[in-house]
Each structure stands twice: as C-alpha cells, then as structure tokens.
Protein backbone atom coordinates (compact mmCIF):
# COMPACT_ATOMS: atom_id res chain seq x y z
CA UNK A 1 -24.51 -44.50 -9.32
CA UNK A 2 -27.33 -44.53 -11.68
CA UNK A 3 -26.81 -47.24 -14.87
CA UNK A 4 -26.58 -44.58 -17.31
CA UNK A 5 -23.36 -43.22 -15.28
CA UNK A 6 -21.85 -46.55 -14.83
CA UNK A 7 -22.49 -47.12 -18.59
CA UNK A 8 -20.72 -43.82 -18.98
CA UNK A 9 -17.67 -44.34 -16.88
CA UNK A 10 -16.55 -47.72 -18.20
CA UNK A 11 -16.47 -46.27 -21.96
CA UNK A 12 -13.22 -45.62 -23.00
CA UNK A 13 -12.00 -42.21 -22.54
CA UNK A 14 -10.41 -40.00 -25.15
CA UNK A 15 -8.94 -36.63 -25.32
CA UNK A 16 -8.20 -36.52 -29.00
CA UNK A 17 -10.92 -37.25 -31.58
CA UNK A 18 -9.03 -39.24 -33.88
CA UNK A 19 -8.52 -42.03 -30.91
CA UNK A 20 -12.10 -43.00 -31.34
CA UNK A 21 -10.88 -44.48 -34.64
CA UNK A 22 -9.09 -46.80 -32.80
CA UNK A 23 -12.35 -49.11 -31.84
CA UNK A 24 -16.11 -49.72 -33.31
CA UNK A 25 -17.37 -49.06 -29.54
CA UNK A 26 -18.24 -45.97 -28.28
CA UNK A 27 -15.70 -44.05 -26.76
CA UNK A 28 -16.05 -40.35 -24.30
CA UNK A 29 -14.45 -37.63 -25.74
CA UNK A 30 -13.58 -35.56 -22.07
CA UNK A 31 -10.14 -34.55 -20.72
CA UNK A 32 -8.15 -35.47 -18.46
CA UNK A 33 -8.37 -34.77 -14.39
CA UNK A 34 -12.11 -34.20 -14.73
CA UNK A 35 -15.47 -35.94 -13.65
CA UNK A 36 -18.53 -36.08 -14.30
CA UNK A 37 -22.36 -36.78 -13.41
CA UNK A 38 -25.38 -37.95 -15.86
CA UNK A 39 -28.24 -37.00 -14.48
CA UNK A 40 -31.85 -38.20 -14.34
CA UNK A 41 -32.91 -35.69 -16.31
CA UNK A 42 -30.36 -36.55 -19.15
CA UNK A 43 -28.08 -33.71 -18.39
CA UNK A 44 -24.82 -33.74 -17.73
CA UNK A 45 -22.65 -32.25 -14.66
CA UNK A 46 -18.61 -31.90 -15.26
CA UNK A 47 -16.49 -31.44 -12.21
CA UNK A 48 -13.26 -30.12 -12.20
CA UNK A 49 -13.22 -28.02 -15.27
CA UNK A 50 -13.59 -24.87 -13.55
CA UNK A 51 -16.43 -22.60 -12.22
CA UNK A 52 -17.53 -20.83 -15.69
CA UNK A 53 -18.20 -24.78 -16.60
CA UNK A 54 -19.34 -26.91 -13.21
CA UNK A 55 -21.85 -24.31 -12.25
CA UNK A 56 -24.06 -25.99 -15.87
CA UNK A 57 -25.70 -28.73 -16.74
CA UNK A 58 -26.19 -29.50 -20.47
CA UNK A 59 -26.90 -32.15 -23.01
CA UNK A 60 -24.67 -35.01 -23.72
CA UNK A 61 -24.54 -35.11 -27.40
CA UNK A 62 -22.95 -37.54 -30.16
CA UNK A 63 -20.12 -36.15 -32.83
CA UNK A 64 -21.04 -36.40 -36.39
CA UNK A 65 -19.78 -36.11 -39.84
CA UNK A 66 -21.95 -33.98 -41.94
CA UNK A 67 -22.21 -35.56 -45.76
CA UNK A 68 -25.27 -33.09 -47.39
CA UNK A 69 -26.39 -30.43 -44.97
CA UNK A 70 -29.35 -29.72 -47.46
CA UNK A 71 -30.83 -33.08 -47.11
CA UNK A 72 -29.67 -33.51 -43.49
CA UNK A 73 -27.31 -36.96 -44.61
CA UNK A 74 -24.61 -37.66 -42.30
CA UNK A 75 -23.03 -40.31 -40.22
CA UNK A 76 -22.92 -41.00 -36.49
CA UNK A 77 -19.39 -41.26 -34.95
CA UNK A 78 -19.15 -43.30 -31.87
CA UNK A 79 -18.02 -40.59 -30.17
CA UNK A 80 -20.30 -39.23 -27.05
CA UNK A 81 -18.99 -35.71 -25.50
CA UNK A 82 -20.73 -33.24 -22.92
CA UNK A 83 -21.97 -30.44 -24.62
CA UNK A 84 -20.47 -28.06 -22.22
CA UNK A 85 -17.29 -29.57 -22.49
CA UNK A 86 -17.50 -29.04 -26.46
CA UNK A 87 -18.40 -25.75 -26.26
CA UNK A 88 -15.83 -24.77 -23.75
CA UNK A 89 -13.09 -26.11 -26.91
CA UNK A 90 -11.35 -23.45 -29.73
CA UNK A 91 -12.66 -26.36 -32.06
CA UNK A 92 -15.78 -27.68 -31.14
CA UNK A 93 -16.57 -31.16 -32.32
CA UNK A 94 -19.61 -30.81 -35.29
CA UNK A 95 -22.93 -32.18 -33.72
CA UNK A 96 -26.71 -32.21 -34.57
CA UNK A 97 -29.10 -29.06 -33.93
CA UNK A 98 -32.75 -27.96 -34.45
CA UNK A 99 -34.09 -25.19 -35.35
CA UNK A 100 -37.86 -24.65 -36.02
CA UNK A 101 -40.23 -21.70 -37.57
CA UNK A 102 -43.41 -20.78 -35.84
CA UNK A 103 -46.65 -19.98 -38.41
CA UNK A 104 -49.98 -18.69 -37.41
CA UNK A 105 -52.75 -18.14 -39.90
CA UNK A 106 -53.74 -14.68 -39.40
CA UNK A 107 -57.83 -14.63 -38.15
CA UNK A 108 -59.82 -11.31 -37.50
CA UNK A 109 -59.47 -11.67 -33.72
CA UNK A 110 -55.85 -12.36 -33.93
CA UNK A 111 -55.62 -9.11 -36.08
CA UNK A 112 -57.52 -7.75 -33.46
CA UNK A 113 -55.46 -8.79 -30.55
CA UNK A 114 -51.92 -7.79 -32.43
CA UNK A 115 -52.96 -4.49 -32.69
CA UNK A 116 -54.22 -4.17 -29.06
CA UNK A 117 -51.37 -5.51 -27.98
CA UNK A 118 -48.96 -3.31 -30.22
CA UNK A 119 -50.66 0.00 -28.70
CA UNK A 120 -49.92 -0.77 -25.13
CA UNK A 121 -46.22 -0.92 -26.41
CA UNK A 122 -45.90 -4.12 -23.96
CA UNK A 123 -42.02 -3.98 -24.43
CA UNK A 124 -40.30 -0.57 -25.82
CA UNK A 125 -36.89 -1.03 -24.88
CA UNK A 126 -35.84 0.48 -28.33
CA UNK A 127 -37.66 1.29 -31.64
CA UNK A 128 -37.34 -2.46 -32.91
CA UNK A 129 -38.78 -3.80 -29.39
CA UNK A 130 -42.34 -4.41 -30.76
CA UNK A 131 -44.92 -7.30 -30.81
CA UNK A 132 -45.20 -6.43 -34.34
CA UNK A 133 -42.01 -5.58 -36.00
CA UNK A 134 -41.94 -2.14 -37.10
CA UNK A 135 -40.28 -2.91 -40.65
CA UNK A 136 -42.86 -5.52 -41.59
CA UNK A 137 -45.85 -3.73 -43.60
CA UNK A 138 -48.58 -2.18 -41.46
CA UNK A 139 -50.88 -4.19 -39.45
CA UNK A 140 -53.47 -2.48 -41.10
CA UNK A 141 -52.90 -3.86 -44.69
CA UNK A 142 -52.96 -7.34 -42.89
CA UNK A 143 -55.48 -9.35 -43.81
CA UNK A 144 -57.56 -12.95 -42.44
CA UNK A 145 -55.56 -15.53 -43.67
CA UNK A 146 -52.42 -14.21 -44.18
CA UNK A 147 -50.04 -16.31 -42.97
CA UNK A 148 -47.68 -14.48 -39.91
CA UNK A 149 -44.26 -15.46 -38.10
CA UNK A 150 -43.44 -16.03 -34.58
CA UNK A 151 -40.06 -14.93 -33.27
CA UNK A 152 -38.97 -14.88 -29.86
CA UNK A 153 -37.50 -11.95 -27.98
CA UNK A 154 -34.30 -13.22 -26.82
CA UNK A 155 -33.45 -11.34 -23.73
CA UNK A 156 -30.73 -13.38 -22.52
CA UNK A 157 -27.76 -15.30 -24.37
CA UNK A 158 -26.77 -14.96 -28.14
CA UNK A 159 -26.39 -10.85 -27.90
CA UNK A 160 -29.93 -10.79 -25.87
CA UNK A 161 -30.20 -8.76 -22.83
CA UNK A 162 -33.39 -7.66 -20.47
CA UNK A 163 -31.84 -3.79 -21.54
CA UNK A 164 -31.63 -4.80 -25.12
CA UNK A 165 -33.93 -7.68 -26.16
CA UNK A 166 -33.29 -8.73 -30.24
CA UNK A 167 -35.64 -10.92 -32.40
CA UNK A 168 -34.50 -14.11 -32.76
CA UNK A 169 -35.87 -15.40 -36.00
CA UNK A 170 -36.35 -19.31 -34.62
CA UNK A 171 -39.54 -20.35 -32.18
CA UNK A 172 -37.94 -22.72 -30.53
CA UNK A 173 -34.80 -24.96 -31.23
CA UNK A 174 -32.07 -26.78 -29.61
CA UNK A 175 -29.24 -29.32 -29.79
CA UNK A 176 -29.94 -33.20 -30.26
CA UNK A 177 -29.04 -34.87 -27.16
CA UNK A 178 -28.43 -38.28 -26.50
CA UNK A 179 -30.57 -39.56 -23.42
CA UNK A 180 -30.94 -42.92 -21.58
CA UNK A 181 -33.32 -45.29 -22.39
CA UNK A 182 -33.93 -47.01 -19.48
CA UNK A 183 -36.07 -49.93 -21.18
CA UNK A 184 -33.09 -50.50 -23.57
CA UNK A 185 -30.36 -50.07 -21.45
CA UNK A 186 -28.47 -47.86 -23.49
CA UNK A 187 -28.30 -44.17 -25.02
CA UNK A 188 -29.77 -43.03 -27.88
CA UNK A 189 -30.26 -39.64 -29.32
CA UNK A 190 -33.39 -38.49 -29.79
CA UNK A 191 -35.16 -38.00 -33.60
CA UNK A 192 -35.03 -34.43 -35.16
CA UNK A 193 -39.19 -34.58 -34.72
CA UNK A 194 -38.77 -35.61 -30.67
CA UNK A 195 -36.30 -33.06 -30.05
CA UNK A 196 -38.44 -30.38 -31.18
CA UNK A 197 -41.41 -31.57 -29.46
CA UNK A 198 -38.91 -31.87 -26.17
CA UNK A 199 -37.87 -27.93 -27.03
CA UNK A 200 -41.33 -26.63 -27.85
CA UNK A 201 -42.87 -28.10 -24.41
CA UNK A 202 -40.27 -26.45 -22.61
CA UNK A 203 -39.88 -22.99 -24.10
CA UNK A 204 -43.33 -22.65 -25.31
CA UNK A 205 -45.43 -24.84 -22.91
CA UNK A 206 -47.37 -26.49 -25.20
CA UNK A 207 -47.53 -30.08 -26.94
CA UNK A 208 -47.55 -30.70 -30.68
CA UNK A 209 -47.94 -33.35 -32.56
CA UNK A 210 -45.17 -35.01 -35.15
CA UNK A 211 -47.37 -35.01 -38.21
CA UNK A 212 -48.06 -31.18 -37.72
CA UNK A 213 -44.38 -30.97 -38.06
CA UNK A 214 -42.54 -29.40 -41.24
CA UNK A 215 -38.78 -30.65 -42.24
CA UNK A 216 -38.03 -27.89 -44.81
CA UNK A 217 -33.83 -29.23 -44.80
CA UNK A 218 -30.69 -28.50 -43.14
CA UNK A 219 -27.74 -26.13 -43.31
CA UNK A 220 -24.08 -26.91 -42.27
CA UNK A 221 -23.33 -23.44 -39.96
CA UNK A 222 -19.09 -23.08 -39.79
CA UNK A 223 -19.83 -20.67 -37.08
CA UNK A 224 -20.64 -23.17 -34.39
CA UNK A 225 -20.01 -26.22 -36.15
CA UNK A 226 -23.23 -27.72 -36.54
CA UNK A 227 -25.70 -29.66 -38.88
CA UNK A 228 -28.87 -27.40 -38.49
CA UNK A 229 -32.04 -28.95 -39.27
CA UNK A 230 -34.47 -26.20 -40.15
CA UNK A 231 -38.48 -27.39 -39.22
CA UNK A 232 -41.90 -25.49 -39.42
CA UNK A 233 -44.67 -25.93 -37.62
CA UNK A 234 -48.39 -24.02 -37.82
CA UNK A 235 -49.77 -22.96 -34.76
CA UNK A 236 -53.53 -22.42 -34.35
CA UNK A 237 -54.65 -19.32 -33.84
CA UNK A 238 -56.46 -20.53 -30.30
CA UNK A 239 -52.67 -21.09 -29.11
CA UNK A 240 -50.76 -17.51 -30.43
CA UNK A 241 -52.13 -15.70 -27.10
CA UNK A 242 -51.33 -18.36 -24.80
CA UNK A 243 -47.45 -18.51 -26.18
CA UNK A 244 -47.27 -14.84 -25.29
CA UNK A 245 -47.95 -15.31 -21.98
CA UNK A 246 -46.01 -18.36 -21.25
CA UNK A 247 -43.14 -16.84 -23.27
CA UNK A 248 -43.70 -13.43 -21.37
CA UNK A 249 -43.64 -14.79 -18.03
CA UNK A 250 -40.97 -17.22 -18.53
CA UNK A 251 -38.51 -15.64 -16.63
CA UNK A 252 -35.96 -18.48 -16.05
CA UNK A 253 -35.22 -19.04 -19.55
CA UNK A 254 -33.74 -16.82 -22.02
CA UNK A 255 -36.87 -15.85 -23.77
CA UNK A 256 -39.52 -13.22 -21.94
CA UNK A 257 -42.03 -12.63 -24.65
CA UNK A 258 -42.45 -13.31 -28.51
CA UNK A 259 -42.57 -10.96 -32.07
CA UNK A 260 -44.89 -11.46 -34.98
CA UNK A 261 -44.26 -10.34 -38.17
CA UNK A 262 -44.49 -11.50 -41.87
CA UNK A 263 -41.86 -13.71 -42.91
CA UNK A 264 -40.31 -12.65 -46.39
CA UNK A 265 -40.24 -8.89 -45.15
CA UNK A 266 -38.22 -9.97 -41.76
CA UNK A 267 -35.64 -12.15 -43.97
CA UNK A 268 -35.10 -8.86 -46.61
CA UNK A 269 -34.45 -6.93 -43.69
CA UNK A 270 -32.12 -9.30 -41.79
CA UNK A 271 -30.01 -9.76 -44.73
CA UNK A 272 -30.11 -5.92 -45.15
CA UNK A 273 -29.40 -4.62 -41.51
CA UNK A 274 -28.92 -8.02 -38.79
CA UNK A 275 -27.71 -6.44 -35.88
CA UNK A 276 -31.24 -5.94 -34.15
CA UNK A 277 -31.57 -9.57 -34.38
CA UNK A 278 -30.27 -12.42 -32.35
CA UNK A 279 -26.56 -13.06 -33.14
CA UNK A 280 -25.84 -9.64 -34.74
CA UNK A 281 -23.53 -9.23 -37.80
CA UNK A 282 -21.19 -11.87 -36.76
CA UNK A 283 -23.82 -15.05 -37.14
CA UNK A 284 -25.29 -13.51 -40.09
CA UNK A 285 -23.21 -15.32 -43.21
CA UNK A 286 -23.48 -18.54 -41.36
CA UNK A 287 -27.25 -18.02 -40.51
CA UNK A 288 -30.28 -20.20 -42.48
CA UNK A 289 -31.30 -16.85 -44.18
CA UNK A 290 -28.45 -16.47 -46.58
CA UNK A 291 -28.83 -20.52 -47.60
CA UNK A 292 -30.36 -19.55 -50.62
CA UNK A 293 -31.53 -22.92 -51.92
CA UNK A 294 -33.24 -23.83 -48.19
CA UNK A 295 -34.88 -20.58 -48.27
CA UNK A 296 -36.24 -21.46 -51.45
CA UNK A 297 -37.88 -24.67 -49.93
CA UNK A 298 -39.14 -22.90 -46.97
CA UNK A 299 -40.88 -19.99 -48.82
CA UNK A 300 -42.38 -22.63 -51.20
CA UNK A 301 -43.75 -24.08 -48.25
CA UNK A 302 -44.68 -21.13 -46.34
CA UNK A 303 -46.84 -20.17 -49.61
CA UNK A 304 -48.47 -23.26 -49.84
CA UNK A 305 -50.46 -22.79 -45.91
C-alpha cells in the first residue's frame, strides 16, 4: 500500500457530515462496508458500492463551506470524500469546481479557416451541429480582431450524445481535487490556476501558462452543489486549429470536436432557448449565464481583449 492510502485508511471514518465536527483532524466522509484504493494517478477506486460506482475512478475532493460565491471566499472543512461516492448521494456534500472560457482573437486566416471548415459541414447531426453556430451573426460580417468563443461539442455526459452532440458553453473545466504530494507527505488540493492547467492539458492537449489566465469570479450552483470558479483564458490564433483536431479526435473523452461563435450572441440565445446546449432547461437557472453581476465582469473583460 502506497503512503497516500495508508494516510487515507488511518483517518477517521465518518458517515455523517456533522461527525467531522467532532475533531480539528481530517476525517473520510465514506460509508460503511466499503473500500477503497488511491491511486498513483490521484484517483480514487471504491469497492463494494456497487457496479454503476466500482467500475470509476474519480477525484478525491475536500467539502467546503461557501461564504461569497462572487469573490470565490469560503472555508475548507476537514472533511476529504471520493467524488464518486458524493455524487452517488441525494445530497451531495458542496465542493470546489472550475470552469474556464476559451477566447481567440479573430485573424484573416482564422476567418478563412472557419468558413472552410463550416462548408464541409464537418458535423451536421442537426441544424445547431455547426463549427460556427448558426444563431451567432454571419461569418461574413466577422471581422480581424474580433474577439470569438470556443465551446466544446459535448457528445457524451451532461445531455451529450454521438447522435445528438450540444454546445457546451465552457472550454474546459473540472472539479478541484485533492492529490498527494509526495515531497510533503500529505494531500493538498490543487490551486484554482493548477487545476485548470491540469484540465486544459488533458482535454485540449496543450499547456498554458498561469499569468495568461483570467479569474473573472465564482457562482454558488444549487443544482450540483458547488462553488464554481468561472476563468478565461486567450488562445492564440496559431493554437485554434490544433484544438480542433485534438478535440475532434479525442475519442475517449466526452468531447469530439469544438464550436466557435461570438460570445454575447451565444449567452442571449441560451437564456432565450437552452435546450441545444449542454445541460438543457434543467441546468439553465443554476448556470453562470443567468449570474447577472459575474456576467457583467466577464463581458467587461471580454471587451477589454
């Protein structure tokens, strides 16, 4: 047994939250009957909770208490839980999560290449299932340095399907984790500018840099019970065509390609009619497009490339 496992297995275990207040010391929120495995690569393996459950590996993440969502304040519990034994609860425990917006600064060969692309109708699978989304203003009355969104086409997961692909409106996000460090000796969970460098490289396949990195704020989502910390980051234009192809080809995840369209026209529409989009109707009142005063902040941003 690895140290991060024995570390694991002699916390004390709890199967209500409120025991944790019991002790300053980190406790493991897991039931009863059940095992589990940390992993080298910082996931997680549970045993016994059923097939649906053991067949995954996910995250271990830490339980917080959200104080103001807006400016992403809150307070670490000592509480560490597998995320797939959170999720697999009627009330899952509230936890960090990033989400981040993908910008390209539209050049006359990108211009180019969007409308090549949109011709050969690459995807198709309905009339929203376009590189560039059909309720965004032409192509045409685009223009060199217009700034442009990336959104991936979620074809697996969240409403997504290979028969029906939707538009998620996020690049790339995922949930904090807590991982190992092995020079430490202990866990720690990894910065909201790490994790999205840990979540572009893997969806995306490339590496960016923390200073090109936008924090725009956060949003507390009631839906899935998390503090969502919404980022930016500008892509160069060198990088757009690459993306596609990774994102295209990238078969084992739950992404095969990505849209482009301008932001403030994809946000009226969402709000309008959200069911081509990741999520559907049901996400939509907890999603960061209704948070008026973030979008505010983003869009002030977003102006300001």
């Amino acid at each position: 047994m690895n140290a991060a496992n024995t570390y694991l297995h002699n916390l004390s275990r709890v199967t209500k939250l409120e025991s944790s207040k019991n002790t300053d010391q980190d406790v493991f929120f897991f039931c009863d009957g059940c095992d589990f495995y940390f992993r080298e690569d910082n996931l997680i393996q549970i045993q016994g909770l059923g097939d649906k459950f053991d067949k995954k590996a996910k995250d271990l993440i830490r339980v917080i208490e959200i104080v103001n969502p807006l400016q992403i304040k809150y307070k670490k519990t000592n509480i560490l839980t597998p995320l797939i034994y959170a999720e697999s609860l009627s009330f899952v425990p509230w936890h960090l999560n990033t989400q981040g917006i993908l910008f390209v600064k539209a050049t006359l060969d990108i211009l180019q290449w969007i409308k090549n692309e949109n011709q050969k109708n690459i995807y198709g699978k309905h009339p929203f299932d376009q590189l560039w989304l059909p309720f965004c203003k032409n192509i045409e009355k685009v223009y060199a340095g217009d700034v442009l969104c990336i959104f991936n086409r979620r074809v697996a997961g969240w409403d997504g399907s290979h028969e029906r692909p939707v538009i998620e409106l996020l690049g790339v996000g995922g949930h904090v984790p807590t991982v190992w460090d092995k020079k430490r000796a202990c866990f720690r969970e990894l910065t909201i500018k790490e994790n999205f460098q840990k979540e572009f490289r893997e969806e995306l396949g490339n590496d960016i840099q923390q200073q090109n990195i936008i924090v725009f704020g956060g949003y507390q989502n009631d839906l899935t019970h998390e503090l969502v910390v919404l980022c930016g980051i500008e892509v160069r234009g060198e990088e757009l065509m690459s993306m596609q192809k990774y994102a295209y080809q990238n078969i084992d995840d739950n992404t095969a390609g990505i849209y482009l369209g301008t932001f403030q026209e994809t946000i009226e529409y969402y709000r309008k009619n959200p069911e081509p989009f990741a999520g559907g109707s049901k996400a939509a009142p907890y999603n960061f497009p209704n948070r008026v005063e973030l979008m505010e902040k983003l869009l002030n941003t977003i102006n300001e490339i």
